[in-house]
N, C-alpha and C. Protein backbone atom coordinates (compact mmCIF):
# COMPACT_ATOMS: atom_id res chain seq x y z
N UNK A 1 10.97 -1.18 -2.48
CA UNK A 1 11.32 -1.96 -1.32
C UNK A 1 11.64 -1.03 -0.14
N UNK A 2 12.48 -0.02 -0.54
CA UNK A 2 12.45 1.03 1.07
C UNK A 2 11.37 1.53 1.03
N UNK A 3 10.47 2.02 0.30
CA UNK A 3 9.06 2.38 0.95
C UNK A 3 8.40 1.38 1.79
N UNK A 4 8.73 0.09 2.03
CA UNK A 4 8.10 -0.61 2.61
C UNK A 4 8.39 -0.77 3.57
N UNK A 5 10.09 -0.06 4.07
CA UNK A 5 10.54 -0.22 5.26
C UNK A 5 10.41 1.23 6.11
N UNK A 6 10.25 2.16 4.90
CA UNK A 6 9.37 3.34 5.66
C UNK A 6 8.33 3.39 6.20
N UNK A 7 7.59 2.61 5.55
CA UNK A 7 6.00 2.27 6.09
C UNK A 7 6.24 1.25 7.55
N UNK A 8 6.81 0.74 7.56
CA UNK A 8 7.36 0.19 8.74
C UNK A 8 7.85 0.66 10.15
N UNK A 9 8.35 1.52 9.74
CA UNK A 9 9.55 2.79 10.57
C UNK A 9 8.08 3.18 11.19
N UNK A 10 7.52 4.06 10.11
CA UNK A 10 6.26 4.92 10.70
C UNK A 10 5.41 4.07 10.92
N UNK A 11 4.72 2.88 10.96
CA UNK A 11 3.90 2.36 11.37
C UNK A 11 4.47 1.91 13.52
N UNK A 12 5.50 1.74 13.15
CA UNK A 12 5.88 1.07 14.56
C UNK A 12 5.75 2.20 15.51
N UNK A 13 6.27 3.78 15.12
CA UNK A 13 6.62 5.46 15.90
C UNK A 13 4.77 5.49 15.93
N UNK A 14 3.66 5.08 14.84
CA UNK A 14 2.48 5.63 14.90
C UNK A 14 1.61 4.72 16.44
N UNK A 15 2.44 3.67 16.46
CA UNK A 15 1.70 2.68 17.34
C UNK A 15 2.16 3.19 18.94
N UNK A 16 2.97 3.95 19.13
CA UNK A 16 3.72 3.99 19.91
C UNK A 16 3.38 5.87 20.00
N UNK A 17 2.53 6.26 19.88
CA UNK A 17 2.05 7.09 19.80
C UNK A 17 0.94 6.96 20.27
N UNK A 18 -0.06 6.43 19.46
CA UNK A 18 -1.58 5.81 19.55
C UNK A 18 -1.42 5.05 21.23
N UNK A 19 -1.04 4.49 21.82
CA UNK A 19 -0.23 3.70 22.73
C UNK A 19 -0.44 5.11 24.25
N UNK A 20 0.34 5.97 24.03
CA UNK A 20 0.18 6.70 24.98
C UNK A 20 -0.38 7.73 24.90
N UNK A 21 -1.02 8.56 23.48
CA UNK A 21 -1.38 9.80 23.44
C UNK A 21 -2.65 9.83 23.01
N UNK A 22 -3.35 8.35 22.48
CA UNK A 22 -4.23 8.77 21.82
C UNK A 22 -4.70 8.83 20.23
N UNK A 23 -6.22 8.44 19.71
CA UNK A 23 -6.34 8.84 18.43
C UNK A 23 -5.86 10.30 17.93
N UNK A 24 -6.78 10.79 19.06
CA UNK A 24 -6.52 12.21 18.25
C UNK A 24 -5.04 13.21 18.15
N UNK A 25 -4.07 12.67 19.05
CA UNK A 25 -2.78 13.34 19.09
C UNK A 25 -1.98 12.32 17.87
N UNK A 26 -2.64 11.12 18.03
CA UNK A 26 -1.62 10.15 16.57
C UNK A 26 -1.70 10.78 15.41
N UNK A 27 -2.96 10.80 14.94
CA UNK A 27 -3.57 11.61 13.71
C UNK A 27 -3.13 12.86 13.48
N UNK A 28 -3.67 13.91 14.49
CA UNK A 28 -2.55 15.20 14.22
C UNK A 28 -1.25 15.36 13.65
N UNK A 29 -0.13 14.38 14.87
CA UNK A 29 1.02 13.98 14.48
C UNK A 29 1.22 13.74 13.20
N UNK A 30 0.68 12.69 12.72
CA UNK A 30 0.76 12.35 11.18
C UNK A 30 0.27 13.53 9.96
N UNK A 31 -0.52 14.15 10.75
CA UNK A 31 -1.06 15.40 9.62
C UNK A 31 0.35 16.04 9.91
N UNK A 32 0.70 17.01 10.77
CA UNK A 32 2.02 17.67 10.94
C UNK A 32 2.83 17.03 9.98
N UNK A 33 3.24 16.03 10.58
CA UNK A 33 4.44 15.14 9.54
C UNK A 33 4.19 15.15 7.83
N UNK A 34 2.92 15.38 7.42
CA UNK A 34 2.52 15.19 6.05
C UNK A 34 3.13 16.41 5.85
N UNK A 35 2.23 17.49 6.14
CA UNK A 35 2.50 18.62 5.67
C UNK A 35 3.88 19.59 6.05
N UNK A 36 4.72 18.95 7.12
CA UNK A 36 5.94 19.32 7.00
C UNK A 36 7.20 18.51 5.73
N UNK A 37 6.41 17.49 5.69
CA UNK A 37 7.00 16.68 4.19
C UNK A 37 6.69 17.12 2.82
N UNK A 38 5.84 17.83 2.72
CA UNK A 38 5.23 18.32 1.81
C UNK A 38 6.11 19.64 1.24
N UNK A 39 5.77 20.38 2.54
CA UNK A 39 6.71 21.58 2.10
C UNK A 39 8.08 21.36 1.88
N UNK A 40 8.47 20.78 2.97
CA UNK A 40 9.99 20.24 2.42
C UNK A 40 10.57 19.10 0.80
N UNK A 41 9.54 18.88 0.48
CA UNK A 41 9.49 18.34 -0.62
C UNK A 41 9.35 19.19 -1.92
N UNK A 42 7.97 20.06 -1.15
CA UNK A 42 8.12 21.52 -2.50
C UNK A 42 9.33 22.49 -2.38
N UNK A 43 9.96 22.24 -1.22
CA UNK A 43 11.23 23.30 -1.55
C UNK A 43 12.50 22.80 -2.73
N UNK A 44 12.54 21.42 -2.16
CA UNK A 44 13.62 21.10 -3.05
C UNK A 44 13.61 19.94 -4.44
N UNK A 45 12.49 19.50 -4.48
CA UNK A 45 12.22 18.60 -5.26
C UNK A 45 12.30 19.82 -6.87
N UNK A 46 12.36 19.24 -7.90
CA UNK A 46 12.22 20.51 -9.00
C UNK A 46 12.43 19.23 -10.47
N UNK A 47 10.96 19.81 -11.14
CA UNK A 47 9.88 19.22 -11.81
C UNK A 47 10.95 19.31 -13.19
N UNK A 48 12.16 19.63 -13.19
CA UNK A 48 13.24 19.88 -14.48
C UNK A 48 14.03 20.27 -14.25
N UNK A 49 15.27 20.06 -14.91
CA UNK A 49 16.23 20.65 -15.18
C UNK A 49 17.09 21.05 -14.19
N UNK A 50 17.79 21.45 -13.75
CA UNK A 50 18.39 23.42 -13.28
C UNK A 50 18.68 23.97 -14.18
N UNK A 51 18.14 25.17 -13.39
CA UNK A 51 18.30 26.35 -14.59
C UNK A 51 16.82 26.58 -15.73
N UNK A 52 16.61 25.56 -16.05
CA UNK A 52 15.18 25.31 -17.10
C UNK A 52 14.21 25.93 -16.50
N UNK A 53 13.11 26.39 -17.04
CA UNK A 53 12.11 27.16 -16.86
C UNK A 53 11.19 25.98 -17.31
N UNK A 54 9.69 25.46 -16.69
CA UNK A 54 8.65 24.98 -17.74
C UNK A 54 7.70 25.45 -17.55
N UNK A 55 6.54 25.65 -18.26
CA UNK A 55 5.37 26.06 -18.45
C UNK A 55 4.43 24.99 -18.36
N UNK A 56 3.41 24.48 -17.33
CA UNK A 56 2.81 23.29 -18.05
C UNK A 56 1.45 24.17 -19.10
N UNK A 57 0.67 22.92 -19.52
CA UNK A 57 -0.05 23.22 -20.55
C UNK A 57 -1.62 22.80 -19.62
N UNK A 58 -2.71 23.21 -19.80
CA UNK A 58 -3.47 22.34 -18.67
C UNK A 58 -4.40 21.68 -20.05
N UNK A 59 -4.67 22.13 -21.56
CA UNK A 59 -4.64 21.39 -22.47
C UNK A 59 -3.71 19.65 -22.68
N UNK A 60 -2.60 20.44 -22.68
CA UNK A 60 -1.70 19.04 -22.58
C UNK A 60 -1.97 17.66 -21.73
N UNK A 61 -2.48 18.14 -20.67
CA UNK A 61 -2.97 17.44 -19.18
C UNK A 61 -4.13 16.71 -19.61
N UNK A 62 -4.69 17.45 -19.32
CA UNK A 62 -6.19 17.13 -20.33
C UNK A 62 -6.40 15.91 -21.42
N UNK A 63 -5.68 16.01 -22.15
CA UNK A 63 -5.12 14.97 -23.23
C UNK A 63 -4.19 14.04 -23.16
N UNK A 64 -3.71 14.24 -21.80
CA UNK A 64 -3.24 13.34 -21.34
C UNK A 64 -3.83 12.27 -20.25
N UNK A 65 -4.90 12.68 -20.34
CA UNK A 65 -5.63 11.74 -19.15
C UNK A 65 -5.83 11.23 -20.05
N UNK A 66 -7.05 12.02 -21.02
CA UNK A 66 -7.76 11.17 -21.67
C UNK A 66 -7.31 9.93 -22.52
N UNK A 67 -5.71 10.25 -22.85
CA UNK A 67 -4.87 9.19 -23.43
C UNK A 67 -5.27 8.07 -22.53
N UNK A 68 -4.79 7.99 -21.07
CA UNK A 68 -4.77 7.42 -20.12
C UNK A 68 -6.13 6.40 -19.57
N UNK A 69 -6.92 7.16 -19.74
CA UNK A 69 -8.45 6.91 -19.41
C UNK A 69 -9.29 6.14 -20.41
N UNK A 70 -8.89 6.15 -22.09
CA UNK A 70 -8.90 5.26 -22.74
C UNK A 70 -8.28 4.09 -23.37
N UNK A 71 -7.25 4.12 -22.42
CA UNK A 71 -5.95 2.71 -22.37
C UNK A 71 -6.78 1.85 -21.70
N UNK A 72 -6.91 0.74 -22.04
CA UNK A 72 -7.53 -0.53 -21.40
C UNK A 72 -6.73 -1.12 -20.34
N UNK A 73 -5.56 -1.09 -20.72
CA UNK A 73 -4.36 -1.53 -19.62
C UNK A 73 -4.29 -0.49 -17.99
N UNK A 74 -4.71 0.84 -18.79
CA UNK A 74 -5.33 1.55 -17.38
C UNK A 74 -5.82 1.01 -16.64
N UNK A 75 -7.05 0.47 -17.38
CA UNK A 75 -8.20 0.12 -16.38
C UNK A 75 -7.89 -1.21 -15.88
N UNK A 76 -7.14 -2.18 -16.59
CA UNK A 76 -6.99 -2.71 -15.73
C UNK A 76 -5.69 -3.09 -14.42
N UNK A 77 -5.09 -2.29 -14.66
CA UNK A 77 -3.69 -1.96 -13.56
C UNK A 77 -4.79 -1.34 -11.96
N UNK A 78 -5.78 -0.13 -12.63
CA UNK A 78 -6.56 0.32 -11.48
C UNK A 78 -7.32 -0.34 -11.33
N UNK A 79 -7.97 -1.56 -11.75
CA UNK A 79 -8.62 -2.53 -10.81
C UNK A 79 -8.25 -3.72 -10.31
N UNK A 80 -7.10 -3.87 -10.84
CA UNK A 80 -6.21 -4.96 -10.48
C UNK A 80 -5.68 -4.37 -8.53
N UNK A 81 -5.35 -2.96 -8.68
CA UNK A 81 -4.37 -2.37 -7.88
C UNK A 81 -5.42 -2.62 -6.61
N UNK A 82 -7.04 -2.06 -6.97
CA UNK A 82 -7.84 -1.98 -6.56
C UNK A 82 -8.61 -2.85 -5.93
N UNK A 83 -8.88 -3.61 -6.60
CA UNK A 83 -9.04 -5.20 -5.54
C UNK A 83 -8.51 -5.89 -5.00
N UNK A 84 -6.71 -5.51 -5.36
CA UNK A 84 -6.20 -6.21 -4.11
C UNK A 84 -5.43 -5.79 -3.03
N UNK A 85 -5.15 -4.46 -3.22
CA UNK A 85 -4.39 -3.55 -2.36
C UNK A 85 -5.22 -2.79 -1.73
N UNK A 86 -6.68 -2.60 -1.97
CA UNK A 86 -8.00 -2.01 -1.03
C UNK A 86 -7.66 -2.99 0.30
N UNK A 87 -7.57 -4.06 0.52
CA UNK A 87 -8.07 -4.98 1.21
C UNK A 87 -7.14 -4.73 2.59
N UNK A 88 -5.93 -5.14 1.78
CA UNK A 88 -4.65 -4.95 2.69
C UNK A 88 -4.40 -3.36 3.42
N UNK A 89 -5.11 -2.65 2.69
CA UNK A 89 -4.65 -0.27 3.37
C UNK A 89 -5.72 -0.89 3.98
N UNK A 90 -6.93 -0.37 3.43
CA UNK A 90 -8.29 -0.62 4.73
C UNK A 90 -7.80 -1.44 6.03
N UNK A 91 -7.42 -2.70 5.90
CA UNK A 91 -7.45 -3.32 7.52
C UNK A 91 -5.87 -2.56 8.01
N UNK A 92 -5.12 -2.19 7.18
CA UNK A 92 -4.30 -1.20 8.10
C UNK A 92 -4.21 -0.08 8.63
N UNK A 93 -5.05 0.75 7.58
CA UNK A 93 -5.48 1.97 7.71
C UNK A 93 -6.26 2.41 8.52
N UNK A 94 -7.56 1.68 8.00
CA UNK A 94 -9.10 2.18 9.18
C UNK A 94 -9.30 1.47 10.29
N UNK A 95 -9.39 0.17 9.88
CA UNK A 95 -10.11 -0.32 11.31
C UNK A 95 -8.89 -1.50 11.70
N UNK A 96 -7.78 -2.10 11.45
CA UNK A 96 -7.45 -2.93 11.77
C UNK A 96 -6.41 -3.03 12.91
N UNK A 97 -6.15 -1.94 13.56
CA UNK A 97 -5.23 -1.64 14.92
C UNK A 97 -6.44 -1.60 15.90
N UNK A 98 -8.34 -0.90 15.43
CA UNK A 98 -8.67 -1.27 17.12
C UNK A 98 -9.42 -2.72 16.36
N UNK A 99 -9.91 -3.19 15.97
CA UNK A 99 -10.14 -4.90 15.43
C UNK A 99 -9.03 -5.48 16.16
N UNK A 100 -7.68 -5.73 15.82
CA UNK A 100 -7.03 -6.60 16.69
C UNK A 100 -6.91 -6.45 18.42
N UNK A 101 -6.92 -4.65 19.15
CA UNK A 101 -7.25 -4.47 20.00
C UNK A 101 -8.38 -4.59 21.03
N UNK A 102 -9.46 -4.50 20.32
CA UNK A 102 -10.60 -4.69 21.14
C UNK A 102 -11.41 -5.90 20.35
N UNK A 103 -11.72 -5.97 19.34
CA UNK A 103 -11.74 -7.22 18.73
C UNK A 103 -11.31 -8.53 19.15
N UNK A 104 -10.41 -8.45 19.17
CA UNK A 104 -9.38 -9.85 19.19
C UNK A 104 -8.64 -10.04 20.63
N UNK A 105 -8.84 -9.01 21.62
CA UNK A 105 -7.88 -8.39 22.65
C UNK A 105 -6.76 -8.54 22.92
N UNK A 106 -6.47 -8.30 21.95
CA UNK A 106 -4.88 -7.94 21.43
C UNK A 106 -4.06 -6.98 22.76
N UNK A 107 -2.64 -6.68 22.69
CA UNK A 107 -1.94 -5.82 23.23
C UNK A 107 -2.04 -4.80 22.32
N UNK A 108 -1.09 -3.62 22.76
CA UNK A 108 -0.86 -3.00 21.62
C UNK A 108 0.28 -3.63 21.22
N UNK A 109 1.28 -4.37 22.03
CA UNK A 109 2.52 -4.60 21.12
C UNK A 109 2.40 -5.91 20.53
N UNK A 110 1.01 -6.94 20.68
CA UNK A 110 1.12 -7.70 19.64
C UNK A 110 0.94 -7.06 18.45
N UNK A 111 -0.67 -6.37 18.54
CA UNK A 111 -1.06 -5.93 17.52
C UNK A 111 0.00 -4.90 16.69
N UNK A 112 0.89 -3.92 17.19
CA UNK A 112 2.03 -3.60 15.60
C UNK A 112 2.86 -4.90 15.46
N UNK A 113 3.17 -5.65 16.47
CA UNK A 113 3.89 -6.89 15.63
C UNK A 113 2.81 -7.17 14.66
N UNK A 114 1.95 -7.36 14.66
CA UNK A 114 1.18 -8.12 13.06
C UNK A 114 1.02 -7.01 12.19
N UNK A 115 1.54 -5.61 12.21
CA UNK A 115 1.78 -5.03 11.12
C UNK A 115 2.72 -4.87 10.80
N UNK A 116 3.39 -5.53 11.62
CA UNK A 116 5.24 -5.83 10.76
C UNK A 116 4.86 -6.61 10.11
N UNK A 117 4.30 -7.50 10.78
CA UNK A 117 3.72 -9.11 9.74
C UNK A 117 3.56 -8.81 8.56
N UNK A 118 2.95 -7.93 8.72
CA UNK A 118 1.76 -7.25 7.67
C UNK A 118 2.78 -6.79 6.01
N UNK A 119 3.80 -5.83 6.97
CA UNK A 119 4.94 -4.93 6.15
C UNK A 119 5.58 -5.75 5.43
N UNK A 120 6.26 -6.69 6.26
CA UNK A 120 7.73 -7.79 6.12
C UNK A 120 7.06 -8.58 4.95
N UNK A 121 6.12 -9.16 5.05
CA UNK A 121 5.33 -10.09 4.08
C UNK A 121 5.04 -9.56 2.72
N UNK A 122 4.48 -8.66 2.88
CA UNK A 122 4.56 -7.47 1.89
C UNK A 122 5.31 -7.21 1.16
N UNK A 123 6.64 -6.91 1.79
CA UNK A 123 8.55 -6.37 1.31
C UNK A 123 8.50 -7.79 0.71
N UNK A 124 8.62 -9.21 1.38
CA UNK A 124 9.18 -9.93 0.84
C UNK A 124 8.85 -10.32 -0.80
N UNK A 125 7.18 -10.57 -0.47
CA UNK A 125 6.59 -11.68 -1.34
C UNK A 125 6.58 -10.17 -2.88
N UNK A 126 6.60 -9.20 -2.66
CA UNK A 126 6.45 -8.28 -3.80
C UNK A 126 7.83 -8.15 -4.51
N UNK A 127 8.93 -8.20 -3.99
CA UNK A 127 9.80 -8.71 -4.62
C UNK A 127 9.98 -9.78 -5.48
N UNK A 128 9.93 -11.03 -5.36
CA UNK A 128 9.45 -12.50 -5.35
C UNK A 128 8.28 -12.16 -6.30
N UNK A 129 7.36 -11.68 -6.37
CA UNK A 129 6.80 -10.85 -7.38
C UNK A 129 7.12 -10.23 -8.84
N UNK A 130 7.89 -9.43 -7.98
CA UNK A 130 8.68 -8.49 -9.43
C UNK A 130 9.69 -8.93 -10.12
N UNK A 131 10.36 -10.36 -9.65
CA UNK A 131 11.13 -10.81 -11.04
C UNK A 131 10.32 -11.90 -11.49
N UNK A 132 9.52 -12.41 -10.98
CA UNK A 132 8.49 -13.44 -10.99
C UNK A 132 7.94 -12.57 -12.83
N UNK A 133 7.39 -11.38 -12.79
CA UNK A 133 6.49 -10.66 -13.59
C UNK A 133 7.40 -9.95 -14.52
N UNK A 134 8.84 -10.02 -14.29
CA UNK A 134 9.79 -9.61 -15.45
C UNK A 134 9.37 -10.31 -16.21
N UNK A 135 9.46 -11.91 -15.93
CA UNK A 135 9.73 -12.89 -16.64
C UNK A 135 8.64 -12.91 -17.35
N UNK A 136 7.23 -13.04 -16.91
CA UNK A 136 5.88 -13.36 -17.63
C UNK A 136 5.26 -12.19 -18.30
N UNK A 137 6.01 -10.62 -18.27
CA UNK A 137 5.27 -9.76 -18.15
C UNK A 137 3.87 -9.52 -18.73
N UNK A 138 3.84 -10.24 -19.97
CA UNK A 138 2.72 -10.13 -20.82
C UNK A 138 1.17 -11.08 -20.16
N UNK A 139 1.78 -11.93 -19.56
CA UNK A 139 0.46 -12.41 -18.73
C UNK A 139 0.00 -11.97 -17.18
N UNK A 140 0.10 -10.92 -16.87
CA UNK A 140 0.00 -10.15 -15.91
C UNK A 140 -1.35 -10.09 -15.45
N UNK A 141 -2.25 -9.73 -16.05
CA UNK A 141 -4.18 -10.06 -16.30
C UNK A 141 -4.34 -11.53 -15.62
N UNK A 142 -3.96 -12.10 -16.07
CA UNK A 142 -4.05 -13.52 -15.72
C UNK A 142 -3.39 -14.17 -14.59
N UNK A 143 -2.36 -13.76 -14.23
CA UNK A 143 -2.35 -13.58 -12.59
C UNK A 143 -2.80 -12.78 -11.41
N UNK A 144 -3.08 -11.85 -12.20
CA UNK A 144 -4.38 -10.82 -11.38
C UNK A 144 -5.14 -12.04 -10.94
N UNK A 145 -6.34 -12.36 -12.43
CA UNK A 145 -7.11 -13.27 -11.84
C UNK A 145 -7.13 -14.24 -11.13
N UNK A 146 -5.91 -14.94 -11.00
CA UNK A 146 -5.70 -15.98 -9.98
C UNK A 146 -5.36 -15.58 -8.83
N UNK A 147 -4.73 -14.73 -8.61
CA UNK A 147 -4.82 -13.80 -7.23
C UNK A 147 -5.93 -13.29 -6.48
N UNK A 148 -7.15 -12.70 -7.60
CA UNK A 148 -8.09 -12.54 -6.54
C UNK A 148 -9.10 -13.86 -6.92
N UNK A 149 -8.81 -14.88 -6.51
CA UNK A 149 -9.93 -15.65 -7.09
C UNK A 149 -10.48 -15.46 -5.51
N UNK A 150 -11.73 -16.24 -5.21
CA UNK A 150 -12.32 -16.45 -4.26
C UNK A 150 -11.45 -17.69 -3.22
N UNK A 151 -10.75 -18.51 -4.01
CA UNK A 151 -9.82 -19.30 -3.77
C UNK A 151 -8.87 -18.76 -2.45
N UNK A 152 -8.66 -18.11 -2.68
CA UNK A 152 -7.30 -17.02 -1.86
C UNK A 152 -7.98 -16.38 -0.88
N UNK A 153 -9.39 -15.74 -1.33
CA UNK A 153 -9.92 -15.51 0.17
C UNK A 153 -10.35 -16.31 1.10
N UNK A 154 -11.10 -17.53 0.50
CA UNK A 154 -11.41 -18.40 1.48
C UNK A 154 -10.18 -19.03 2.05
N UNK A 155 -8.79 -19.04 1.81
CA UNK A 155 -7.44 -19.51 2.79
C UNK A 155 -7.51 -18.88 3.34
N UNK A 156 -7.31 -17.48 3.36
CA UNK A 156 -7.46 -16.67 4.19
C UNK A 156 -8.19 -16.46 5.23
N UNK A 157 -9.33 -16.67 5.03
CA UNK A 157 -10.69 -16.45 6.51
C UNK A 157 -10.61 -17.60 6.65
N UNK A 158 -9.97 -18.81 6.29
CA UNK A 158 -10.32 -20.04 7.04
C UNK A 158 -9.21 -20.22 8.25
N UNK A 159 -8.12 -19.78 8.05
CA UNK A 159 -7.12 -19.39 8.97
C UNK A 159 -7.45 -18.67 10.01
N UNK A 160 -7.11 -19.62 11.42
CA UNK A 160 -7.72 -18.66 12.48
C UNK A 160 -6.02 -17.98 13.41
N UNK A 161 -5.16 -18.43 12.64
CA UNK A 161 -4.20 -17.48 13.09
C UNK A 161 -3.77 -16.42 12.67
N UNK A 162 -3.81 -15.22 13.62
CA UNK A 162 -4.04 -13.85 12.44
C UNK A 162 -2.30 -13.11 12.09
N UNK A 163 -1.60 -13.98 12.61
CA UNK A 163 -0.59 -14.20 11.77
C UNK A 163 -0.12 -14.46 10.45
N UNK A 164 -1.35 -15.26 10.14
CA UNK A 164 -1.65 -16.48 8.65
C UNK A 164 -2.38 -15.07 8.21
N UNK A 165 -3.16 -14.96 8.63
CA UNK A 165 -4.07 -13.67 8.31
C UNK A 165 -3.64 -12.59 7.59
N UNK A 166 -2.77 -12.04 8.56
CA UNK A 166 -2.14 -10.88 8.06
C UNK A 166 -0.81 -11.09 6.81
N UNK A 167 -0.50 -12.03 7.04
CA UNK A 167 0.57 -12.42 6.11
C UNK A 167 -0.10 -12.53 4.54
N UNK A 168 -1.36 -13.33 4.79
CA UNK A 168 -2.19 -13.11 3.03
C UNK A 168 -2.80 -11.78 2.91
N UNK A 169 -2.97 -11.00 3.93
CA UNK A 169 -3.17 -9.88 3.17
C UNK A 169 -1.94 -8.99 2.61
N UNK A 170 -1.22 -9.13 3.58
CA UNK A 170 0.45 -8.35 2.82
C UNK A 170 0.27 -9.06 1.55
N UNK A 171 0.25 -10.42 1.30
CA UNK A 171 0.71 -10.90 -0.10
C UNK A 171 -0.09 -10.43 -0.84
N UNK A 172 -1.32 -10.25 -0.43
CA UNK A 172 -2.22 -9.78 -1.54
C UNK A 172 -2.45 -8.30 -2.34
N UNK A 173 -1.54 -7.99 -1.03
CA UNK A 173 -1.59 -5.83 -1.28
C UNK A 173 -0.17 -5.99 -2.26
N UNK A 174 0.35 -6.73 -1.95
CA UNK A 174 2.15 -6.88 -2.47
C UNK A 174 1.78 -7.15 -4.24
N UNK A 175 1.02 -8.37 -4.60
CA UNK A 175 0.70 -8.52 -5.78
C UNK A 175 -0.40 -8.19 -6.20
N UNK A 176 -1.15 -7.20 -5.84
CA UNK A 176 -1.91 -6.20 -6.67
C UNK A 176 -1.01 -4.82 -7.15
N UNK A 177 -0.21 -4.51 -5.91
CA UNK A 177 1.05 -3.76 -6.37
C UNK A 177 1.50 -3.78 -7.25
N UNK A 178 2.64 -4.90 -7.42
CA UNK A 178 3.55 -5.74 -8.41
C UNK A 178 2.52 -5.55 -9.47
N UNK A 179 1.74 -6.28 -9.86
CA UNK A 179 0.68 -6.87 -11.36
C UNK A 179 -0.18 -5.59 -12.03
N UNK A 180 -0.17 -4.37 -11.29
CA UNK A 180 -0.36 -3.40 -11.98
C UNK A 180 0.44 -2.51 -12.35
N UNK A 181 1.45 -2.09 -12.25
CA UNK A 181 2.59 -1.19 -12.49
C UNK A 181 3.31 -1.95 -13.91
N UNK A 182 2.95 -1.19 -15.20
CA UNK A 182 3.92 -1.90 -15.96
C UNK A 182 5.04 -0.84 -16.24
């Protein structure tokens, strides 16, 4: 749930960026910011212990995918995650700030309001989610499938308010989230 309000934080500072400086100074920015998070993350983050020494194994690794890679429940958490949380990053990620801008001719400050939309909807309904999927946990597959039915997309594109819009895609990135993580 605070990652979602991080994603928020930085989505609103990225718009507001993009806004006066530009693709290419937003993007930079965000590269800087990665890789100053990064390092600051490899300084203090620590993979064990204090004090402990580990060795990894790249055998061990190895055999550990493959554990992984022949779990069926793998595969389907990553295509669960995958068909429905593709939908929701892509229109936030790639194209869906100039789509509502030049597309839709949006402001810029409608358009990050509908990625609050986007966020808030998200935060909420994935919660609402996750005790929802305490409870059922074992039928999880099966709300996948009712989640992505074709059902859910056609509400979606039939809605011409992209309010409505954006709100089913948060729900939909929210419970592909939720329904694959066991």
């Amino acid at each position: 749930m605070f990652g979602q309000l991080g994603q928020l934080a930085s989505a609103v500072a990225l718009v507001k960026i993009l806004a006066y400086e530009g693709w290419t100074s937003s993007f930079l920015t965000v590269a800087a910011v990665a890789i100053v998070a990064t390092i600051c993350s490899a300084a203090v983050i620590n993979d064990s212990p204090t004090g402990q020494v580990t060795r990894s194994d790249v055998r061990l690794s190895r055999q550990d995918l493959r554990i992984v890679v022949r779990n069926p429940e793998a595969w389907l958490g990553f295509f669960v995650y995958m068909s429905g949380a593709s939908t929701c990053l892509m229109f936030a990620l790639m194209w869906g700030y100039n789509y509502l801008e030049q597309g839709q001719a949006r402001t810029p400050q409608q358009a990050s309001g509908f990625f609050t939309v986007l966020v808030i909807s998200s935060l909420i309904v994935s919660s609402i989610i996750g005790v929802f999927t305490s409870r059922v946990g074992n039928h999880r597959s099966e709300l996948a499938l009712i989640g992505n039915s074709p059902t859910s997309w056609r509400a979606a594109m039939s809605c011409t308010l992209p309010v409505i819009c954006l709100s089913v895609l948060g729900i939909r990135g929210a419970r592909a989230k939720a329904l694959s993580v066991r």
